[in-house]
Protein backbone atom coordinates (compact mmCIF):
# COMPACT_ATOMS: atom_id res chain seq x y z
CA UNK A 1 -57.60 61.65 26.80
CA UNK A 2 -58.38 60.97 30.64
CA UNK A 3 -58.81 65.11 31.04
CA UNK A 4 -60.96 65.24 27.98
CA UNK A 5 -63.47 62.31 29.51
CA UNK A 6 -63.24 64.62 33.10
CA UNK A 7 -64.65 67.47 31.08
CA UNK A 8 -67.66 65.20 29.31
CA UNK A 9 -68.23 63.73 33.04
CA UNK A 10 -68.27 67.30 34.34
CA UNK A 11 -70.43 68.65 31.35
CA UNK A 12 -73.38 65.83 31.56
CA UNK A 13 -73.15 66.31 35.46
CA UNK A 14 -73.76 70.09 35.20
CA UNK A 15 -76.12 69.43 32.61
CA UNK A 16 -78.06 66.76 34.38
CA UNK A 17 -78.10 69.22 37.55
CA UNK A 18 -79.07 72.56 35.44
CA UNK A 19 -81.99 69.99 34.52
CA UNK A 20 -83.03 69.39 37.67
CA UNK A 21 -82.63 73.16 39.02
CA UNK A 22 -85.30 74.15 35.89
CA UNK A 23 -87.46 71.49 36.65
CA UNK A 24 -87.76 73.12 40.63
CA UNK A 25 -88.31 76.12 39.08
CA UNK A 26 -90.94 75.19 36.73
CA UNK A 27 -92.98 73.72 39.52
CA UNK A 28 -92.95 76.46 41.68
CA UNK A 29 -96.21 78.75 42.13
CA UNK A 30 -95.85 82.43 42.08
CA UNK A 31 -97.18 82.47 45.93
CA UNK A 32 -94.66 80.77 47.34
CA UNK A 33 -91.99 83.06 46.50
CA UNK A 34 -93.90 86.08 47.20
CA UNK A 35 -94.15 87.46 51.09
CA UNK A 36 -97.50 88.41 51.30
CA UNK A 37 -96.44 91.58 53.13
CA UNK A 38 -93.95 92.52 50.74
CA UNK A 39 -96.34 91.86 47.84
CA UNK A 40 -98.67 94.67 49.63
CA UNK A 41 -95.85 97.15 50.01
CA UNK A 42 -95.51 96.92 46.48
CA UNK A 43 -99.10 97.21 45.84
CA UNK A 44 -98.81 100.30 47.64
CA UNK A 45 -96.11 101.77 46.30
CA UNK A 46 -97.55 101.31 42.46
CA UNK A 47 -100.88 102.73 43.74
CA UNK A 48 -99.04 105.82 44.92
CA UNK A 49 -96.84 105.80 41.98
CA UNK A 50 -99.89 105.95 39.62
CA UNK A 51 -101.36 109.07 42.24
CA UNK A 52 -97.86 110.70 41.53
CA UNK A 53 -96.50 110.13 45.14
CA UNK A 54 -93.65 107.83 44.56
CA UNK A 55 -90.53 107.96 42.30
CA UNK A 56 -89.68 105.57 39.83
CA UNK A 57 -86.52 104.88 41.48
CA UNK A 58 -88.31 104.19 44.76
CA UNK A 59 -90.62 101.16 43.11
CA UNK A 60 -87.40 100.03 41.50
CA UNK A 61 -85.89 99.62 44.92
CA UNK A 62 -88.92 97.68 46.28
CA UNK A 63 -88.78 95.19 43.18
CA UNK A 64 -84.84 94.91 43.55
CA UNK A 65 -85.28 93.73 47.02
CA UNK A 66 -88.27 91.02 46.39
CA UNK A 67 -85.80 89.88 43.55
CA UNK A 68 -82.99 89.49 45.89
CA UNK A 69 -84.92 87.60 48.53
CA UNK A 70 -86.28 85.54 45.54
């Protein structure tokens, strides 16, 4: 019984924390995650992508690294 209680304390804590962590999220604005110099390398890179001067793979690699700052 006293393990089962530690698991519905643990549950509402995570729960009540998860909460919290969505609610940050939610009130973030797009701009303050974004670099502004990273947001024009990416500009860049799409730009030349649509001229046919960068790879797919090489756009992915920009967006994988603004995800992983993020």
């Amino acid at each position: 019984m006293k393990s089962m209680n530690e698991l519905i304390t643990r549950t509402q804590a995570l729960q009540i924390i998860i909460q919290r962590e969505i609610e940050s999220l939610m009130n973030l604005k797009p701009s303050k995650l974004i670099d502004p110099e990273e947001m024009i390398q990416v500009q860049q890179a799409i730009q030349e992508r649509k001229l046919g001067g960068v790879p797919e793979q090489n756009v992915a690699e920009l967006w994988q690294s603004w995800i992983e700052k993020v």
